[in-house]
C-alpha atoms as a PDB file:
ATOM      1  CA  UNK A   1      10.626  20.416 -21.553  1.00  0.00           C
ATOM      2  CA  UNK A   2       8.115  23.105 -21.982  1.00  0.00           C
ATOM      3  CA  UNK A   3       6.497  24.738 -18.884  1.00  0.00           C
ATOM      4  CA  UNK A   4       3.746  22.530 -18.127  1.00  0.00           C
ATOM      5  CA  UNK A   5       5.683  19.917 -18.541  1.00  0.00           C
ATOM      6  CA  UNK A   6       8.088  21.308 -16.510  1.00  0.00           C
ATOM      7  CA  UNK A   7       5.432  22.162 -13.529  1.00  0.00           C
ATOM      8  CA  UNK A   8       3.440  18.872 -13.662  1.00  0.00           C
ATOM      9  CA  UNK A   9       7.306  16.986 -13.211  1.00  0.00           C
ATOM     10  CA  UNK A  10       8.181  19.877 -10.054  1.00  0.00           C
ATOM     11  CA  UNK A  11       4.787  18.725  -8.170  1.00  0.00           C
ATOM     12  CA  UNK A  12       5.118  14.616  -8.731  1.00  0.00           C
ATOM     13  CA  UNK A  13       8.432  15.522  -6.941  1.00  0.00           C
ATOM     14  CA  UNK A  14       7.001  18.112  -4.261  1.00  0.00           C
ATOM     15  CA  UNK A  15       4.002  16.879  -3.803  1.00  0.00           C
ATOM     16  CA  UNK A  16       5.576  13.213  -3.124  1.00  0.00           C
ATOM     17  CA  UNK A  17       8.218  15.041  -0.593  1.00  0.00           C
ATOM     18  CA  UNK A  18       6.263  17.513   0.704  1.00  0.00           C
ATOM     19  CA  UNK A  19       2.738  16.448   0.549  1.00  0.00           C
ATOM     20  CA  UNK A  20       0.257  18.331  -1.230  1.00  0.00           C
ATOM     21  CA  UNK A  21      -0.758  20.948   1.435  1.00  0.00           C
ATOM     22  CA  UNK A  22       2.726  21.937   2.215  1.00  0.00           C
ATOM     23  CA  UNK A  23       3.685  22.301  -1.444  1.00  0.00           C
ATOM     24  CA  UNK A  24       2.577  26.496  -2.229  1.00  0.00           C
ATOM     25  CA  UNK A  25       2.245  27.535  -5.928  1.00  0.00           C
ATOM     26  CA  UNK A  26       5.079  29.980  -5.483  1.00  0.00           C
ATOM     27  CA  UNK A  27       7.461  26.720  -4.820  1.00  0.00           C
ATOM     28  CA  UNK A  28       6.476  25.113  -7.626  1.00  0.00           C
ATOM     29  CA  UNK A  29       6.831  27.891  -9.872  1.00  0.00           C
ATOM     30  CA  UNK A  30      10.432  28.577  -8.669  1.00  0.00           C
ATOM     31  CA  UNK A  31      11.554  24.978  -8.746  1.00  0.00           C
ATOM     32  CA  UNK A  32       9.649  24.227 -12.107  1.00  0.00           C
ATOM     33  CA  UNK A  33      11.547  27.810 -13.600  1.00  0.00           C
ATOM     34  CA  UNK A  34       8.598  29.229 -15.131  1.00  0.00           C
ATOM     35  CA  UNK A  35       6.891  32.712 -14.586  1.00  0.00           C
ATOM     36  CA  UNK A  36       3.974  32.686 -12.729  1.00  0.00           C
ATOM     37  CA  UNK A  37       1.713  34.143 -15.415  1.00  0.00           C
ATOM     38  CA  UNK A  38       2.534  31.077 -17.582  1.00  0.00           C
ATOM     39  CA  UNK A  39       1.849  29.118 -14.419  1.00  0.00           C
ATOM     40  CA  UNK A  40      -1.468  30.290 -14.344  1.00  0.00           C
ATOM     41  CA  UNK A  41      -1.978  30.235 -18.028  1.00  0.00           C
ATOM     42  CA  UNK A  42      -1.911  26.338 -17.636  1.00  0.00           C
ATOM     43  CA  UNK A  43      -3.303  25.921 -14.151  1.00  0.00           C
ATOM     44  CA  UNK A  44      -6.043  28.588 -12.763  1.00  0.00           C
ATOM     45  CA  UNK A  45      -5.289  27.318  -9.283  1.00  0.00           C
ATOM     46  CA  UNK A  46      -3.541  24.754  -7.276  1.00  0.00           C
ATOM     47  CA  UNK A  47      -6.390  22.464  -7.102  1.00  0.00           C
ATOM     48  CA  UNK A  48      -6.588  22.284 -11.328  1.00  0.00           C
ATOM     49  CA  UNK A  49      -2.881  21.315 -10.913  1.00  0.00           C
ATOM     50  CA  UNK A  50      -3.330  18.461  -8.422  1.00  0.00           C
ATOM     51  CA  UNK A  51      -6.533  17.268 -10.641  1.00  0.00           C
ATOM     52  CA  UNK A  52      -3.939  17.482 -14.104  1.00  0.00           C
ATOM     53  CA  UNK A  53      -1.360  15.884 -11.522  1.00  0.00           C
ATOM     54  CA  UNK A  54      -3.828  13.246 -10.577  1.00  0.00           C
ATOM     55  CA  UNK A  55      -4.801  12.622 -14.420  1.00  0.00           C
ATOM     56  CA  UNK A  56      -1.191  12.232 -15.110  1.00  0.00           C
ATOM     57  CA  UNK A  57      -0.070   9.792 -12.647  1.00  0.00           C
ATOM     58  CA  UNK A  58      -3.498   8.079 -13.471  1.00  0.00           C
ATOM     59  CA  UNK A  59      -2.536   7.015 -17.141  1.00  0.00           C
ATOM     60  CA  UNK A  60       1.335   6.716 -16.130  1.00  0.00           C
ATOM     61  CA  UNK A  61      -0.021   4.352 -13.714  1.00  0.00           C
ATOM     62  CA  UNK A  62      -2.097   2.332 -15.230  1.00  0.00           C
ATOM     63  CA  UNK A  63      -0.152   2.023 -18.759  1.00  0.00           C
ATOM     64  CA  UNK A  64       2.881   0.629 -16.209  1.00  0.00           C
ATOM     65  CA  UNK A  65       0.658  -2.090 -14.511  1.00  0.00           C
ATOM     66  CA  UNK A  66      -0.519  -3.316 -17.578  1.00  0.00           C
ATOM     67  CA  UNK A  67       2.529  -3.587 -19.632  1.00  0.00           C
ATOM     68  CA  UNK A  68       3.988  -5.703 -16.365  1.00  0.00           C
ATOM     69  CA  UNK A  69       1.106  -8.409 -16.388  1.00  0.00           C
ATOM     70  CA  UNK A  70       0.842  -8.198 -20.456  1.00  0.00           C
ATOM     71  CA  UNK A  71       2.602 -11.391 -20.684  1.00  0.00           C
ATOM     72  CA  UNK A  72       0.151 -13.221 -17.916  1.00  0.00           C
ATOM     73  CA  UNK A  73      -3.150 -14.715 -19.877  1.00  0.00           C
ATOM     74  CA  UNK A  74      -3.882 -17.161 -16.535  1.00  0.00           C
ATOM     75  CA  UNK A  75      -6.380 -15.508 -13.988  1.00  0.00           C
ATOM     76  CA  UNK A  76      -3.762 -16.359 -11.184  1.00  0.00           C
ATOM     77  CA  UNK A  77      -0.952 -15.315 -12.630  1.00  0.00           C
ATOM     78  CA  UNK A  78      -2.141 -12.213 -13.578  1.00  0.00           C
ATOM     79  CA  UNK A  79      -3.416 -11.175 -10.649  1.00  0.00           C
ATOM     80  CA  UNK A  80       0.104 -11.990  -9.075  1.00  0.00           C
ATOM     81  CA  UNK A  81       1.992 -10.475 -11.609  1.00  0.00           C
ATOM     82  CA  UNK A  82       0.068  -7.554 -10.644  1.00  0.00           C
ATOM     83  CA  UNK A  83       1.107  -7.481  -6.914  1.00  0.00           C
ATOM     84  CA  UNK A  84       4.431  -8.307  -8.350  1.00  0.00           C
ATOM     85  CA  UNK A  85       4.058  -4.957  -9.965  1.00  0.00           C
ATOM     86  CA  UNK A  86       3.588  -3.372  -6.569  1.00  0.00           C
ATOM     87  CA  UNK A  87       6.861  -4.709  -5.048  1.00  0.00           C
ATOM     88  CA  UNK A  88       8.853  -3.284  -8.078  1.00  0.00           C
ATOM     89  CA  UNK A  89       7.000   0.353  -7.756  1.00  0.00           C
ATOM     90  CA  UNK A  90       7.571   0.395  -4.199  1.00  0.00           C
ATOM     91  CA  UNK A  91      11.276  -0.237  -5.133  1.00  0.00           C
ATOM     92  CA  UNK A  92      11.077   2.438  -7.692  1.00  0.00           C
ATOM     93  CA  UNK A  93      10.151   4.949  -5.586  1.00  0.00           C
ATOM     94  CA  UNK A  94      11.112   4.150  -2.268  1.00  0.00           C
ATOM     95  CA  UNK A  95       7.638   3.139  -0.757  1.00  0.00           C
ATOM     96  CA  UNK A  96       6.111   6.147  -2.040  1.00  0.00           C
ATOM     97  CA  UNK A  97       2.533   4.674  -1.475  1.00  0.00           C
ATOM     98  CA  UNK A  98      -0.395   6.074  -3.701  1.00  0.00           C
ATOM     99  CA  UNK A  99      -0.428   9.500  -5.047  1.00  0.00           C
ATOM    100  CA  UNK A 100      -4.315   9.644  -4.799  1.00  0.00           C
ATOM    101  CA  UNK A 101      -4.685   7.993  -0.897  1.00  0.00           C
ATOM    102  CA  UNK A 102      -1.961  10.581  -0.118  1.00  0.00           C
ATOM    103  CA  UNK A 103      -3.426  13.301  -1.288  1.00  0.00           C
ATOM    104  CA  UNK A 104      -6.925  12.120  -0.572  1.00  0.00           C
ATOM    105  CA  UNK A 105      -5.536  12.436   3.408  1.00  0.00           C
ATOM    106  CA  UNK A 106      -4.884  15.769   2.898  1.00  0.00           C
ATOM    107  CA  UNK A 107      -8.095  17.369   1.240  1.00  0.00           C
ATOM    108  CA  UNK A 108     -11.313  18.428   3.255  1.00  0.00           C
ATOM    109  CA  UNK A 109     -13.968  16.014   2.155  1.00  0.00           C
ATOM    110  CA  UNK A 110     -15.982  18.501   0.003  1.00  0.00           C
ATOM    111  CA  UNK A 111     -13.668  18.830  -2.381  1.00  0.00           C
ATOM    112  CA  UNK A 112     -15.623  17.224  -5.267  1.00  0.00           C
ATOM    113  CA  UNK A 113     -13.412  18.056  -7.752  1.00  0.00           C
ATOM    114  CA  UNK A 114     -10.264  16.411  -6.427  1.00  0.00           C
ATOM    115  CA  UNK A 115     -12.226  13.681  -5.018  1.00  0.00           C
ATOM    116  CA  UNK A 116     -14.026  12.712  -7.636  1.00  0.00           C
ATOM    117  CA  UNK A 117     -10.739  11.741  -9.558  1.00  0.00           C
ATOM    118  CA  UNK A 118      -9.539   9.918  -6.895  1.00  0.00           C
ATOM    119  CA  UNK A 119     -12.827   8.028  -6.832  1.00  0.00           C
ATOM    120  CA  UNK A 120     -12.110   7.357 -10.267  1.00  0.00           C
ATOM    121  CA  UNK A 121      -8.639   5.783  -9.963  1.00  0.00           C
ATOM    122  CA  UNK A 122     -10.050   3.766  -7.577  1.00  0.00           C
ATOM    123  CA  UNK A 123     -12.807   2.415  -9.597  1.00  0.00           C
ATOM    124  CA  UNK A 124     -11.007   1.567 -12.336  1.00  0.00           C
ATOM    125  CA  UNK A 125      -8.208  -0.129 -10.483  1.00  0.00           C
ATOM    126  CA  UNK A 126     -11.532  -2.428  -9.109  1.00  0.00           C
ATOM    127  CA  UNK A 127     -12.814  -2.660 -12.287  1.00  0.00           C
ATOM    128  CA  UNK A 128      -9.050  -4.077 -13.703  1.00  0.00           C
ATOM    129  CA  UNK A 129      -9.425  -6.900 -11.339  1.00  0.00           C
ATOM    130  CA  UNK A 130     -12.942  -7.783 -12.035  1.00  0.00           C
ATOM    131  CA  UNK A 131     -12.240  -7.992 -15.944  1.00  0.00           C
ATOM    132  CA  UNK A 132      -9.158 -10.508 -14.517  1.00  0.00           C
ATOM    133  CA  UNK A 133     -11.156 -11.845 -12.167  1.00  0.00           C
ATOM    134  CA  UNK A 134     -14.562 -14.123 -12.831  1.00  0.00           C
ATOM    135  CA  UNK A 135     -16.022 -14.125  -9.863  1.00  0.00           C
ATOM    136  CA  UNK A 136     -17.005 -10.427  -8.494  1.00  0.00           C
ATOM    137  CA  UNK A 137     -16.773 -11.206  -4.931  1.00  0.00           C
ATOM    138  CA  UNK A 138     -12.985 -12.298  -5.481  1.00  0.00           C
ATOM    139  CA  UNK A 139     -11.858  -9.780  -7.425  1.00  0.00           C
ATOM    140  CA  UNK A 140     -12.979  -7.529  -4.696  1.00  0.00           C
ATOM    141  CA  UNK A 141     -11.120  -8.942  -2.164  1.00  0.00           C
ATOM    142  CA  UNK A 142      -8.170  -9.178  -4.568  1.00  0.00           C
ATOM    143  CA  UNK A 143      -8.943  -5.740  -4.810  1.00  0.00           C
ATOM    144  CA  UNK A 144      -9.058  -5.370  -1.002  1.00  0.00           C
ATOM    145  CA  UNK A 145      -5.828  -6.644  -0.268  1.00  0.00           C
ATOM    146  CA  UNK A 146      -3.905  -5.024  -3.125  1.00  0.00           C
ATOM    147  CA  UNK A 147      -5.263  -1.088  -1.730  1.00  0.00           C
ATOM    148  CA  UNK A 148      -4.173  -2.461   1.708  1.00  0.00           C
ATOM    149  CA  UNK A 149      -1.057  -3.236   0.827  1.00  0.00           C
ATOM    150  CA  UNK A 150       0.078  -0.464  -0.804  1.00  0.00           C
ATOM    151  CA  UNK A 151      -0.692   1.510   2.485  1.00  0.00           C
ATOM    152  CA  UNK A 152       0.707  -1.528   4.821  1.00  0.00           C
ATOM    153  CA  UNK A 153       4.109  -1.559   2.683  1.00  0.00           C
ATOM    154  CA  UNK A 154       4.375   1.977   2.547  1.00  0.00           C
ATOM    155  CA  UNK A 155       3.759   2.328   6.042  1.00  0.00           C
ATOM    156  CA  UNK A 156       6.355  -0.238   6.896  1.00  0.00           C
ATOM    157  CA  UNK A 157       8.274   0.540   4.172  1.00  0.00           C
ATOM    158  CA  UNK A 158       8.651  -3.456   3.459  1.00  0.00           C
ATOM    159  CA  UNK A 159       6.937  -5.664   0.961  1.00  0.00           C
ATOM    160  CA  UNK A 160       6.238  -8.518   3.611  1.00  0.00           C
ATOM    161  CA  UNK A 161       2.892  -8.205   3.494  1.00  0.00           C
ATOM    162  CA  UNK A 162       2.671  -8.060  -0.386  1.00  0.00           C
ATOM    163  CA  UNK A 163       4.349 -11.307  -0.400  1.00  0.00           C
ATOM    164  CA  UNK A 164       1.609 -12.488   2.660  1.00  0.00           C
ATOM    165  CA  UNK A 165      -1.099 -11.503   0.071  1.00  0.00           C
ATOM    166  CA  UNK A 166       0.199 -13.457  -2.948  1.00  0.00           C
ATOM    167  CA  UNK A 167      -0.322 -16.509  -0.754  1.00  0.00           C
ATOM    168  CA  UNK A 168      -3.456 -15.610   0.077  1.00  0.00           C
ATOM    169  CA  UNK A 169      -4.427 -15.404  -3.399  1.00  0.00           C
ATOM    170  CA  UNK A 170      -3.145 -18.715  -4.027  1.00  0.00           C
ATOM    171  CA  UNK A 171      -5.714 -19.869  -1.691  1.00  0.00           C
ATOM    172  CA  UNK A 172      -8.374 -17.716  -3.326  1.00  0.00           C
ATOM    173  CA  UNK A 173      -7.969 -18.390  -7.220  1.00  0.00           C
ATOM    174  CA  UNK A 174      -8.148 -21.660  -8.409  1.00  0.00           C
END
């Protein structure tokens, strides 16, 4: 792996274990095995890394939730499929909960830069379910309930409520 690959990998583990506060640059430059000039030839600080970090997980994401529901062309099923997709991340990685809400607890609210791609994965992840989803006001409850869960399983460490939520959305989509 070359370096950046190597430092990008080091922080989706420290930053997961850790949090992103707690994780210094002189960590992930000894765990990652790279010297800190090249460090800082791909990163001028901390906060670039989180935002390349954030970018990263972003696409890895997003290209995983929609190979899972490729197969669904039905509204309903998609949209279950999708919160399907939740209960197999979650078993993945051990109720890891969202890279971006986790971080996103642990930046002061001016930062613009990492907040703004946070913002983004968010929108995005609305927008998915409103190109699923006909109605607007549905898909943003669908929406609703799939950001609560991931914080509800992760803070429970259970998929109960995901489950709870698929029903729901039985109820919602026709």
């Amino acid at each position: 792996m070359l370096p950046k690959e190597r430092i990008l990998d080091t922080v989706s583990v420290l930053f997961h274990k850790q949090g992103y506060n707690a994780t210094g640059v002189n960590q992930i430059i000894e765990e990652a095995k790279v010297a800190k000039a090249s460090f800082y030839q791909h990163f001028k600080s901390k906060e670039d890394l989180c935002v390349a970090f954030l970018n990263e997980r972003h696409t890895f994401w997003f290209n995983a939730l929609e190979n899972f529901t490729l197969s669904e062309k039905e509204t309903k099923a998609k949209v279950l499929t999708s919160f399907d997709f939740l209960i197999e991340t979650n078993q993945k990685e051990n109720f890891r909960g969202c890279s971006f809400l986790n971080i996103l607890s642990e930046i002061p609210s001016d930062n613009t830069k990492i907040l703004s791609v946070i913002q983004s994965h968010k929108t995005d992840l609305r927008e998915y379910f409103k190109a699923i989803v006909p109605d607007n006001l549905i898909a943003d409850h669908v929406y609703l309930l799939f950001e609560s869960c991931i914080i509800e399983s992760q803070l429970f460490k259970s998929n109960d409520l995901i489950e709870q939520s698929k029903k729901i959305i039985q109820t919602l989509i026709s």
